[in-house]
Protein backbone atom coordinates (compact mmCIF):
# COMPACT_ATOMS: atom_id res chain seq x y z
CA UNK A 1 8.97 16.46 12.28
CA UNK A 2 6.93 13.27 13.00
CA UNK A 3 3.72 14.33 10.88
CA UNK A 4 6.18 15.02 7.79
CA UNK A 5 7.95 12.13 8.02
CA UNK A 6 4.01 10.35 8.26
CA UNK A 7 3.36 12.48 5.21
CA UNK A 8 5.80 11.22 3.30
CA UNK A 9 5.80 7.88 4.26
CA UNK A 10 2.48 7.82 2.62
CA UNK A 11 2.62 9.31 0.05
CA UNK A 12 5.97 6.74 -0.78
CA UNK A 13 3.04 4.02 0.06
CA UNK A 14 0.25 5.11 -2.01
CA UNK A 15 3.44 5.45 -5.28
CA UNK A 16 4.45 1.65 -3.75
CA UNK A 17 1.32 0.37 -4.01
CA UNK A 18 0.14 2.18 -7.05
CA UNK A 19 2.94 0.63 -9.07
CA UNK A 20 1.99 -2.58 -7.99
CA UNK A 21 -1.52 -1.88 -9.17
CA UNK A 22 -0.58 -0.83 -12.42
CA UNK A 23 1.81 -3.72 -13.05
CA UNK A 24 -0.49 -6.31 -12.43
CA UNK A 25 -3.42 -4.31 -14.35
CA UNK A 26 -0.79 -4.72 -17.22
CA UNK A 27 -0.09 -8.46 -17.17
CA UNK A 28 -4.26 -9.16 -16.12
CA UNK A 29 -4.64 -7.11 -19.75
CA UNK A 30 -2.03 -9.25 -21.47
CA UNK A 31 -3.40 -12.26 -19.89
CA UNK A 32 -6.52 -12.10 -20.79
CA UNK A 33 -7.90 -11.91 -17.52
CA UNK A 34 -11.65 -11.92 -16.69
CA UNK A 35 -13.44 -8.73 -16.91
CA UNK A 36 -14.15 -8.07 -12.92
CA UNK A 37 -10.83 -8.38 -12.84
CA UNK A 38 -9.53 -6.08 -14.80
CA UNK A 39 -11.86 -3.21 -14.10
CA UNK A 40 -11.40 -3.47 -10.31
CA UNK A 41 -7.36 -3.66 -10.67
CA UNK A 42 -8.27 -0.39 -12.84
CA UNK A 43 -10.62 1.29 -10.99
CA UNK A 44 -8.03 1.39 -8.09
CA UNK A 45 -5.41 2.47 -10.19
CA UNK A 46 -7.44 5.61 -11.23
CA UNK A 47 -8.26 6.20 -7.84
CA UNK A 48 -4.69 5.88 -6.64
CA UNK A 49 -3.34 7.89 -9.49
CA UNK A 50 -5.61 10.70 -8.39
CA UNK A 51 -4.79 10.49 -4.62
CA UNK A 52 -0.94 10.36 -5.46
CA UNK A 53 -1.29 13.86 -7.36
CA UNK A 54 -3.23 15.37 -4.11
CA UNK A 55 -1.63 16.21 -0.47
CA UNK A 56 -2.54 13.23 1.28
CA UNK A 57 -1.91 14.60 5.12
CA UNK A 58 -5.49 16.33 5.02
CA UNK A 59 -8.46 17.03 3.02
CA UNK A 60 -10.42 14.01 0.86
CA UNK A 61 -7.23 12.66 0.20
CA UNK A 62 -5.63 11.95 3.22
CA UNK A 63 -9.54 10.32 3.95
CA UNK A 64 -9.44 7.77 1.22
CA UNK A 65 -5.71 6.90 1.27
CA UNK A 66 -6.03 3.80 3.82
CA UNK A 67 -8.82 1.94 2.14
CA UNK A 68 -7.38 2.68 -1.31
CA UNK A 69 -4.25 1.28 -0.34
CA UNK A 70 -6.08 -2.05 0.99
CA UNK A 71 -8.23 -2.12 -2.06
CA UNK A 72 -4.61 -2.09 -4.15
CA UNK A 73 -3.47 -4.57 -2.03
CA UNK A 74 -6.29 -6.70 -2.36
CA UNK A 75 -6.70 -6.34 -5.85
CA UNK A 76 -2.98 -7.33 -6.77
CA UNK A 77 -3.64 -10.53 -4.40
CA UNK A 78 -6.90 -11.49 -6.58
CA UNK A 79 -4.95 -10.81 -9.41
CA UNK A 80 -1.89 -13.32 -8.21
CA UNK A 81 -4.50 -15.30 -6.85
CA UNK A 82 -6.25 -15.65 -10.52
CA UNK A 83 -2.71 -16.27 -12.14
CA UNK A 84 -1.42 -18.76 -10.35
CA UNK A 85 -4.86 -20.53 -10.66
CA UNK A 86 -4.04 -20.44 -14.63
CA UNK A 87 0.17 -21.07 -14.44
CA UNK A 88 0.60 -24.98 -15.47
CA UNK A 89 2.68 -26.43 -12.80
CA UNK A 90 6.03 -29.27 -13.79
């Protein structure tokens, strides 16, 4: 029962984080944010997308799920990084 319960936990990760990912790809748009920016927070969205639709407890999948997850991570932390560089503070 463990290895299910892995299983699902992430694949409810890699949906977690992919939200994230999109969200902030969606605001970086609106916001005009710098190019880089934009295509990394996409290019990890893609990636995550892809990964969500596959069985991530083997194969290529299950491979690539732990660095994706830490490149959506990171990218939603450049992102906040980059907005709160831009928010004027009171």
């Amino acid at each position: 029962m463990r290895k299910d319960e892995d299983h699902i936990d992430k694949q409810t990760e890699v949906r977690h984080v992919l939200r994230r990912v999109k969200t902030a790809l969606e605001l970086a748009i609106v916001a005009r944010a710098p190019t880089e920016l934009l295509n990394r927070l996409g290019r990890v969205s893609g990636l995550l997308d892809a990964v969500s639709q596959l069985p991530v407890a083997e194969g290529p999948a299950q491979a690539m799920t732990g660095e994706l997850i830490a490149d959506g991570m990171a990218a939603v932390v450049a992102w906040e990084k980059w907005q709160q560089g831009r928010t004027p503070t009171a």
